[in-house]
C-alpha atoms as a PDB file:
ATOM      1  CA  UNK A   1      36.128 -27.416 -21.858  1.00  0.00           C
ATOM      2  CA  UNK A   2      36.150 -23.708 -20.965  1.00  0.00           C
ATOM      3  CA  UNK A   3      36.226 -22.902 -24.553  1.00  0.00           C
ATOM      4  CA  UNK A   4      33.625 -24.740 -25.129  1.00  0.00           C
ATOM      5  CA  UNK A   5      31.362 -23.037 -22.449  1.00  0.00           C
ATOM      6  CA  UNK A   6      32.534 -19.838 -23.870  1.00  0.00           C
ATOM      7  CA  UNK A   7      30.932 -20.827 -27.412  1.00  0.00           C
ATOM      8  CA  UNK A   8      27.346 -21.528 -25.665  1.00  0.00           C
ATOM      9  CA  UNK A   9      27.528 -18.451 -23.484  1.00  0.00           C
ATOM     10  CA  UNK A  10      28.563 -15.971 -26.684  1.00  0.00           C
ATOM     11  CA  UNK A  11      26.548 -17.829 -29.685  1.00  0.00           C
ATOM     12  CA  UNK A  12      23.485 -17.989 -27.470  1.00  0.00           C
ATOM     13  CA  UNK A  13      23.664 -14.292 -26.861  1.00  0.00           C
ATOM     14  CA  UNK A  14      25.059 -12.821 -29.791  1.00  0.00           C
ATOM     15  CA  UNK A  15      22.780 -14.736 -31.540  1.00  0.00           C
ATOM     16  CA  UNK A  16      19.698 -12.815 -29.352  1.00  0.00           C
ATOM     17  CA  UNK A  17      21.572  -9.498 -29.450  1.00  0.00           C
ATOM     18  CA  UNK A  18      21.653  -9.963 -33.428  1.00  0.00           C
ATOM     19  CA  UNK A  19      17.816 -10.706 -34.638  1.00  0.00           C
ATOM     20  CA  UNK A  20      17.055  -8.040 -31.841  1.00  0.00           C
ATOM     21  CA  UNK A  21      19.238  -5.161 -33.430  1.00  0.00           C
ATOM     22  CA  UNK A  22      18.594  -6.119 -36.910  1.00  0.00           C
ATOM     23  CA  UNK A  23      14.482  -6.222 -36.338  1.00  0.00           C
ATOM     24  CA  UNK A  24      14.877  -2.684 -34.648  1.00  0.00           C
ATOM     25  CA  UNK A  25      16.793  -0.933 -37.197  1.00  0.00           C
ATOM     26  CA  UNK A  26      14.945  -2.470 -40.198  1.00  0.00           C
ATOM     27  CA  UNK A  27      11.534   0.160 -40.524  1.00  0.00           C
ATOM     28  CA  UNK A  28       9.826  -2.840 -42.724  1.00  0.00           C
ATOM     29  CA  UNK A  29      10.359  -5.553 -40.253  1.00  0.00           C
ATOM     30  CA  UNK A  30       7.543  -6.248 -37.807  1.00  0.00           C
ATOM     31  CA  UNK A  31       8.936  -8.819 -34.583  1.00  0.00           C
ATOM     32  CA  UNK A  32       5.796  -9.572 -33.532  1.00  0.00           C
ATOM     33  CA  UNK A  33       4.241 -10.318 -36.920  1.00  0.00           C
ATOM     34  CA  UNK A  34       7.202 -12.003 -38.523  1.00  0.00           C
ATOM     35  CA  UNK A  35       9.861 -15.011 -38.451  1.00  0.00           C
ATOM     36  CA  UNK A  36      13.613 -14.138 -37.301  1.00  0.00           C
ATOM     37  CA  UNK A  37      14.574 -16.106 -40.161  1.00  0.00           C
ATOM     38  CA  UNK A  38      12.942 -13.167 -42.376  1.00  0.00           C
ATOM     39  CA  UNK A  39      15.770 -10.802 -41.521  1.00  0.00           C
ATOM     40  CA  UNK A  40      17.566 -12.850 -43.811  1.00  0.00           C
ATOM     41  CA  UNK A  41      15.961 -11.524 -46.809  1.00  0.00           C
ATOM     42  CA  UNK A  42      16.685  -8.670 -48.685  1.00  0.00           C
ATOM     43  CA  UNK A  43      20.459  -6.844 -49.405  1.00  0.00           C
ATOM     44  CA  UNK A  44      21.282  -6.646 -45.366  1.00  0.00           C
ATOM     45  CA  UNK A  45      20.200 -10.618 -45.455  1.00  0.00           C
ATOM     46  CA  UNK A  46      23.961 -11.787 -45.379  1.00  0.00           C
ATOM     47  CA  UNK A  47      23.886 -10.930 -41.572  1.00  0.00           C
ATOM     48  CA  UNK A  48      20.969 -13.190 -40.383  1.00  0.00           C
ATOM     49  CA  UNK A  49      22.433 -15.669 -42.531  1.00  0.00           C
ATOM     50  CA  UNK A  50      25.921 -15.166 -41.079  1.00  0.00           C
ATOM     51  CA  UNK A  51      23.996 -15.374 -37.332  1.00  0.00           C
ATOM     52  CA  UNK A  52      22.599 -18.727 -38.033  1.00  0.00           C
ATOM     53  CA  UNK A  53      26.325 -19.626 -38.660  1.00  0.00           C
ATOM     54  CA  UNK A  54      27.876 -18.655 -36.169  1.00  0.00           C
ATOM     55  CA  UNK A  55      25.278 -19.929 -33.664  1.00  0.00           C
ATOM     56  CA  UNK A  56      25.475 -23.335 -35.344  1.00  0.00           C
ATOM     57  CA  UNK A  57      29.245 -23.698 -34.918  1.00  0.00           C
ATOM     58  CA  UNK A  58      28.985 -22.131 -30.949  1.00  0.00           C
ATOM     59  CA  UNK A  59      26.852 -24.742 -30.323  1.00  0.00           C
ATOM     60  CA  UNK A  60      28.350 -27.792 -31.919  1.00  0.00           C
ATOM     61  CA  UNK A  61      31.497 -26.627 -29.915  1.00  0.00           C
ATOM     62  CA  UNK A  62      29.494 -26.227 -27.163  1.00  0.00           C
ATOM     63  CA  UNK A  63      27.814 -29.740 -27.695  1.00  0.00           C
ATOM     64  CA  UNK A  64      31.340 -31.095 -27.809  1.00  0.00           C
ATOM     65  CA  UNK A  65      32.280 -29.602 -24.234  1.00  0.00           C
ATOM     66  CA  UNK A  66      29.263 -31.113 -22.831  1.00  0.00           C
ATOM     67  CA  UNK A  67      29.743 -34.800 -23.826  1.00  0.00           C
ATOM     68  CA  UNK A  68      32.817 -34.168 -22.434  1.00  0.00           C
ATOM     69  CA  UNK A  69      31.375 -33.161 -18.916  1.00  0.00           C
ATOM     70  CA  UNK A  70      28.972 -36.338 -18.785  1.00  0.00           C
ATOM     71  CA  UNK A  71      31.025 -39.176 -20.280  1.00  0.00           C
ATOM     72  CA  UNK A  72      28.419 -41.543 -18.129  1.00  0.00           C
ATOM     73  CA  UNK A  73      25.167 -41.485 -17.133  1.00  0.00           C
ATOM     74  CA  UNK A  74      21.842 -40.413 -17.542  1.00  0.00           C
ATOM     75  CA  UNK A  75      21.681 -38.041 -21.139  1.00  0.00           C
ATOM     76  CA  UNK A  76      25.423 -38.628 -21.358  1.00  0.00           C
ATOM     77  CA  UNK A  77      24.455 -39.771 -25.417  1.00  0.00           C
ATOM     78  CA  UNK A  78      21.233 -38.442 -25.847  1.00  0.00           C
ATOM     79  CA  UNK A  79      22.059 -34.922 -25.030  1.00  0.00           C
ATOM     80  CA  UNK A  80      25.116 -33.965 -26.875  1.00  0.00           C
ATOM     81  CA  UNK A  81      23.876 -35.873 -30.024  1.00  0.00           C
ATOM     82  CA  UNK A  82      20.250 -33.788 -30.052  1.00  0.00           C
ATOM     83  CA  UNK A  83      22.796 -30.139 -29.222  1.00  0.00           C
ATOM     84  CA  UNK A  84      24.935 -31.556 -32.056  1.00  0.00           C
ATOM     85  CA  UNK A  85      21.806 -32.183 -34.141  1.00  0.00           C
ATOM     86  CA  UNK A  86      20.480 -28.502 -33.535  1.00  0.00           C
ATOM     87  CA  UNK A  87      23.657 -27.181 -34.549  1.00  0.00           C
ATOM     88  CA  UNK A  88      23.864 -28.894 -38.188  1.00  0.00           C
ATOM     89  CA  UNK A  89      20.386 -28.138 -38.865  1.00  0.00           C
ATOM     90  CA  UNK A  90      21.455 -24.350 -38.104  1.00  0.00           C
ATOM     91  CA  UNK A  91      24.640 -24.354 -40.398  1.00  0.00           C
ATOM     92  CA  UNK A  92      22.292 -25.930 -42.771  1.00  0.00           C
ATOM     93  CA  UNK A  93      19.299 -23.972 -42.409  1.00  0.00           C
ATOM     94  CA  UNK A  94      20.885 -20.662 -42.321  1.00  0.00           C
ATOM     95  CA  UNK A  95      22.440 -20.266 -46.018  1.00  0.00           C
ATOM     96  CA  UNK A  96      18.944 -21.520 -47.175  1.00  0.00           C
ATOM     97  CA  UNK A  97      17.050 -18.333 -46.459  1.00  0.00           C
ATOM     98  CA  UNK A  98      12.999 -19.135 -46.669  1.00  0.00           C
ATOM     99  CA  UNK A  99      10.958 -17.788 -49.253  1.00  0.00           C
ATOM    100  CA  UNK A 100       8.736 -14.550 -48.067  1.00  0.00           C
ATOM    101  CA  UNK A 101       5.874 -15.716 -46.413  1.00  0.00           C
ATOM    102  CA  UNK A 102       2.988 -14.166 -49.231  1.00  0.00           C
ATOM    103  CA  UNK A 103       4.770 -16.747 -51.449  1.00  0.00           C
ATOM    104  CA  UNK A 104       2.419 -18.890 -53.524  1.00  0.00           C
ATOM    105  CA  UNK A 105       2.718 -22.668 -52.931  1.00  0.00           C
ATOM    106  CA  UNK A 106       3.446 -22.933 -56.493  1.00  0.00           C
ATOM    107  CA  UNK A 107       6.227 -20.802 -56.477  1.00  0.00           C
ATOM    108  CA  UNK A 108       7.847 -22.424 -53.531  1.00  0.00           C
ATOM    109  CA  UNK A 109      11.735 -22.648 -53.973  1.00  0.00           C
ATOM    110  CA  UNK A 110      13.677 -25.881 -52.661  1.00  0.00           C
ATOM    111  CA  UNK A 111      15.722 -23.797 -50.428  1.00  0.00           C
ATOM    112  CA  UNK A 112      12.644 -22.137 -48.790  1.00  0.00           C
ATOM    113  CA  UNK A 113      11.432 -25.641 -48.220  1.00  0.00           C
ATOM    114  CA  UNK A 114      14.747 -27.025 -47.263  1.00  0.00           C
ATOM    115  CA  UNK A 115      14.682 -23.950 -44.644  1.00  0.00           C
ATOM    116  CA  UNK A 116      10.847 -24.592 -43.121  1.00  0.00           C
ATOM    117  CA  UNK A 117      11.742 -28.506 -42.987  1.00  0.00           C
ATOM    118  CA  UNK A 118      14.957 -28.002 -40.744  1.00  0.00           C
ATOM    119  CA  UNK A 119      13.441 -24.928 -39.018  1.00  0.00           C
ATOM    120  CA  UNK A 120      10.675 -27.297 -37.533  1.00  0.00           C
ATOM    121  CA  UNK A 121      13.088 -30.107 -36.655  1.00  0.00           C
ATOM    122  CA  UNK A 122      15.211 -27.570 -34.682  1.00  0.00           C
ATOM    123  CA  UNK A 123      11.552 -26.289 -32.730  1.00  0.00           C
ATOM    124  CA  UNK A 124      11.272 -30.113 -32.212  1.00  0.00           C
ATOM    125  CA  UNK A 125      14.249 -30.504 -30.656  1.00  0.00           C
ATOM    126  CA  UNK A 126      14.581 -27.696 -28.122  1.00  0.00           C
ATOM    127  CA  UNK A 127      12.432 -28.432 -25.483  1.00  0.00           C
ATOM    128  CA  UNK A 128      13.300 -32.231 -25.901  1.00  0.00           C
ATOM    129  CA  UNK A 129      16.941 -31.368 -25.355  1.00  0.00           C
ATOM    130  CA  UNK A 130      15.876 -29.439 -22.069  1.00  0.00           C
ATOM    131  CA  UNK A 131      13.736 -32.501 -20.973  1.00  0.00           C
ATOM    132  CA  UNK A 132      16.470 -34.801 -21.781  1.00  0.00           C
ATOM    133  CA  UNK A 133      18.798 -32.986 -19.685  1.00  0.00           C
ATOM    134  CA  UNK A 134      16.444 -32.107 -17.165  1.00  0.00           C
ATOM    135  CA  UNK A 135      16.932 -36.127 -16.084  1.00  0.00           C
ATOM    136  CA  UNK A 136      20.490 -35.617 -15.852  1.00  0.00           C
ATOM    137  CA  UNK A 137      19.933 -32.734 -13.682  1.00  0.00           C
ATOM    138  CA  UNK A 138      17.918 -34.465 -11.074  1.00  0.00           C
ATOM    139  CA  UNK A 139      20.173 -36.873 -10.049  1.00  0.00           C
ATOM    140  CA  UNK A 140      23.541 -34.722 -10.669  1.00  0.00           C
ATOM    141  CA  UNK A 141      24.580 -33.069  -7.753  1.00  0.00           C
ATOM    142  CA  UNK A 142      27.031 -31.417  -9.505  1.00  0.00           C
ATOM    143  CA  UNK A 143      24.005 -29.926 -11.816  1.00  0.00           C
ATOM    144  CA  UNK A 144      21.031 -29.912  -9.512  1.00  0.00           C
ATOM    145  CA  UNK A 145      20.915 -25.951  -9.492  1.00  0.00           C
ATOM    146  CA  UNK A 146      19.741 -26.069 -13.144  1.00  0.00           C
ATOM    147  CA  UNK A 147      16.554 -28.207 -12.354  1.00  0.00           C
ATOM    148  CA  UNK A 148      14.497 -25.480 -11.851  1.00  0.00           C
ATOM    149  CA  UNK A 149      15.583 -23.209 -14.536  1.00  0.00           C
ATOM    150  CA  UNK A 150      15.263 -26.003 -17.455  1.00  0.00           C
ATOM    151  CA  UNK A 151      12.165 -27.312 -16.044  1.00  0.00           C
ATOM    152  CA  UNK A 152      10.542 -24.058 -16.432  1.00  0.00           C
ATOM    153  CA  UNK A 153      12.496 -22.812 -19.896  1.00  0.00           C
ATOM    154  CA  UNK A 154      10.988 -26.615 -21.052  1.00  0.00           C
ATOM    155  CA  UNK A 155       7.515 -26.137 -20.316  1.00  0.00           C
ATOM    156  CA  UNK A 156       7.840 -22.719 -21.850  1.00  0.00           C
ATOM    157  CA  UNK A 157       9.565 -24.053 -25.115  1.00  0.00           C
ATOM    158  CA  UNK A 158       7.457 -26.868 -25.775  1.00  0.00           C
ATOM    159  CA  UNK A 159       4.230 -24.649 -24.895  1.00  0.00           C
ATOM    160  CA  UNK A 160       5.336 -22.067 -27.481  1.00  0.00           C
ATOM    161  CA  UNK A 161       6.306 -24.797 -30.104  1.00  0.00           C
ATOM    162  CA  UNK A 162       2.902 -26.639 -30.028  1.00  0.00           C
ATOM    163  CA  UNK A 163       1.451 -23.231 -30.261  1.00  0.00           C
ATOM    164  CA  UNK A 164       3.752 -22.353 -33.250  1.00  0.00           C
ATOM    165  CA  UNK A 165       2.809 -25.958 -35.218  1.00  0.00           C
ATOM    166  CA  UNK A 166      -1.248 -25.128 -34.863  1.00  0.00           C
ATOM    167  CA  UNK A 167      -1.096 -21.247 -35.606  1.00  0.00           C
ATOM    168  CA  UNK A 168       1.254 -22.125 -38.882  1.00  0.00           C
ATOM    169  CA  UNK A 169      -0.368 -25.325 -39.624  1.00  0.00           C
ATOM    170  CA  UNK A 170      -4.034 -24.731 -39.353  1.00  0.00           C
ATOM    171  CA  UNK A 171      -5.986 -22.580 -41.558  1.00  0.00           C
ATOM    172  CA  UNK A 172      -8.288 -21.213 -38.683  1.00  0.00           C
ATOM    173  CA  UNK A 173      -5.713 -20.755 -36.211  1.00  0.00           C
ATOM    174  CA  UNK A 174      -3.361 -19.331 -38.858  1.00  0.00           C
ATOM    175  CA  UNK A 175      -5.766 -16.628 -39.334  1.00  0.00           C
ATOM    176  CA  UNK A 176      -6.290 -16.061 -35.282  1.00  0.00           C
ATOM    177  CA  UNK A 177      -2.337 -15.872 -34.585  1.00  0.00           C
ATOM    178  CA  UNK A 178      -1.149 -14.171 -38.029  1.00  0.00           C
ATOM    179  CA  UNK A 179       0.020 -11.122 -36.567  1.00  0.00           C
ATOM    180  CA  UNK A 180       1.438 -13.022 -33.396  1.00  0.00           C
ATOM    181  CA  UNK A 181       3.874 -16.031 -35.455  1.00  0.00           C
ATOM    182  CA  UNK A 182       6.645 -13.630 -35.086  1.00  0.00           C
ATOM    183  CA  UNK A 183       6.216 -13.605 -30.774  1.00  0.00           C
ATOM    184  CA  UNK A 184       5.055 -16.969 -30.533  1.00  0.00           C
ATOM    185  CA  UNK A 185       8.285 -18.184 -32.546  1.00  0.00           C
ATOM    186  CA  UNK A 186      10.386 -15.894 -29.877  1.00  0.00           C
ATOM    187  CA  UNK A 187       8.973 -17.616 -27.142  1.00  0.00           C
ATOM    188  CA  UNK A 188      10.659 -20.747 -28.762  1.00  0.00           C
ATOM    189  CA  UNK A 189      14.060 -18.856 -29.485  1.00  0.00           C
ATOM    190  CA  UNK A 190      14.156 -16.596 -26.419  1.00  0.00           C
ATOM    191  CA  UNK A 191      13.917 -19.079 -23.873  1.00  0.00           C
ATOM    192  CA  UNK A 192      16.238 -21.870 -25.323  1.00  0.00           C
ATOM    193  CA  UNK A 193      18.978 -19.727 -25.676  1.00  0.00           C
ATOM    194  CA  UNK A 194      18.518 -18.621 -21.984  1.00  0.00           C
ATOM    195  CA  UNK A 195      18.855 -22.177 -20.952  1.00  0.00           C
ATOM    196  CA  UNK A 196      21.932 -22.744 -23.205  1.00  0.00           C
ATOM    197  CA  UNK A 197      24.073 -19.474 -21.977  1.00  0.00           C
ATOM    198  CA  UNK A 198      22.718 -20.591 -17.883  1.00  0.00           C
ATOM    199  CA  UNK A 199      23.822 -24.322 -19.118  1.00  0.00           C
ATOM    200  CA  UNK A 200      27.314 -22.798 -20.126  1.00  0.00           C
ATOM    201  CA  UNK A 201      28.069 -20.581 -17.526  1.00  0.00           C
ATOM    202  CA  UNK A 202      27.495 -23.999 -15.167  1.00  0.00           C
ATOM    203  CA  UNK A 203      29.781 -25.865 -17.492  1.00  0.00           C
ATOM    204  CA  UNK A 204      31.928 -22.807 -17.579  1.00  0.00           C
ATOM    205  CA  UNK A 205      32.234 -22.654 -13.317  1.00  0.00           C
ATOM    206  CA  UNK A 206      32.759 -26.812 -13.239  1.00  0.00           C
ATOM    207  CA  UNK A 207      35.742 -25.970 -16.018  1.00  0.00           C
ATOM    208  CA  UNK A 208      36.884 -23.602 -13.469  1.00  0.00           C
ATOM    209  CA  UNK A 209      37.272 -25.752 -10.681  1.00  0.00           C
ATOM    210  CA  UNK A 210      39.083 -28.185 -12.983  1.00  0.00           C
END
């Protein structure tokens, strides 16, 4: 299980510390303005790709480790399937980079689509895995210390994910938030893998007094 806890406490970050680097030392790239998953366009696009990856394969270890902490109980299922979930659409997502954004809908690829489709599942999924867990964490003494932090990463997730549906979705909005997808999308990102690396390093200290 401590392996495990190590996978969620270095994917979440490196993950971070990867999208962060790469949007600072590309002059092009605008973080505010534009989609993490953009930095996998272009000939330094391997990396971005490679970072969805590895994050997908930290967190389906991690996923692992945790149905292994709650074998009973409240999220005992629920939880580890929707981490698990997250963590295929990442492996898949990642190798099928979107198309640029100024792409016309009839020039769409499949792979761009593939990407947007499993993109918005994952957004879907984050702050329902914090409010699934969140249940767990009420009654748990064992995990009561994290009630606080995923009650407030989960407002914060699913706040920035509605926002993200209606500024990408509808025309008006889309034209009020254009220069603001990139932030609102790293509001989704940020605060999810915050809650993952403070889940592991809990799972991590419980492995320790194993």
């Amino acid at each position: 299980m401590r392996l495990c806890a190590w996978a969620g406490l270095i994917g979440s970050s490196f993950f971070v510390a990867v999208f962060v680097t790469e949007g600072w030392l590309r002059p092009d790239y605008e973080p505010l303005k534009m989609y993490v998953s953009a930095l996998s366009l272009g000939p330094r696009g391997w990396i971005q790709i490679a970072n969805f990856l590895i994050l997908g394969l930290c967190l389906l270890t991690f996923a692992w480790g945790v149905a292994n902490e709650f074998r009973t109980g409240k999220a005992s299922r629920s939880g580890p399937v929707l981490l698990a979930i997250i963590a295929f659409l990442l492996l898949i997502s990642g190798p099928l980079i979107m198309d640029p954004t100024d792409t016309p809908l009839n020039r769409v690829s499949v792979h761009g689509t593939l990407h947007g489709l499993a993109g918005g599942i994952v957004f879907i999924l984050m702050p329902i895995s914090c409010f699934v867990f969140l249940h767990r964490f009420r009654v748990d003494p064992n995990w009561q210390s994290l009630r606080l932090w995923t009650l407030v990463l989960a407002i914060v997730i699913a706040t920035a994910s509605i926002l993200l549906t209606i500024a990408s979705k509808v025309p008006e909005a889309h034209i009020i938030f254009d220069d603001w997808l990139g932030l609102i999308q790293r509001a989704i990102i940020i605060p999810f893998m915050v809650w993952v690396f403070v889940f592991a390093l809990r799972l991590l200290s419980r492995s320790n007094l194993g």
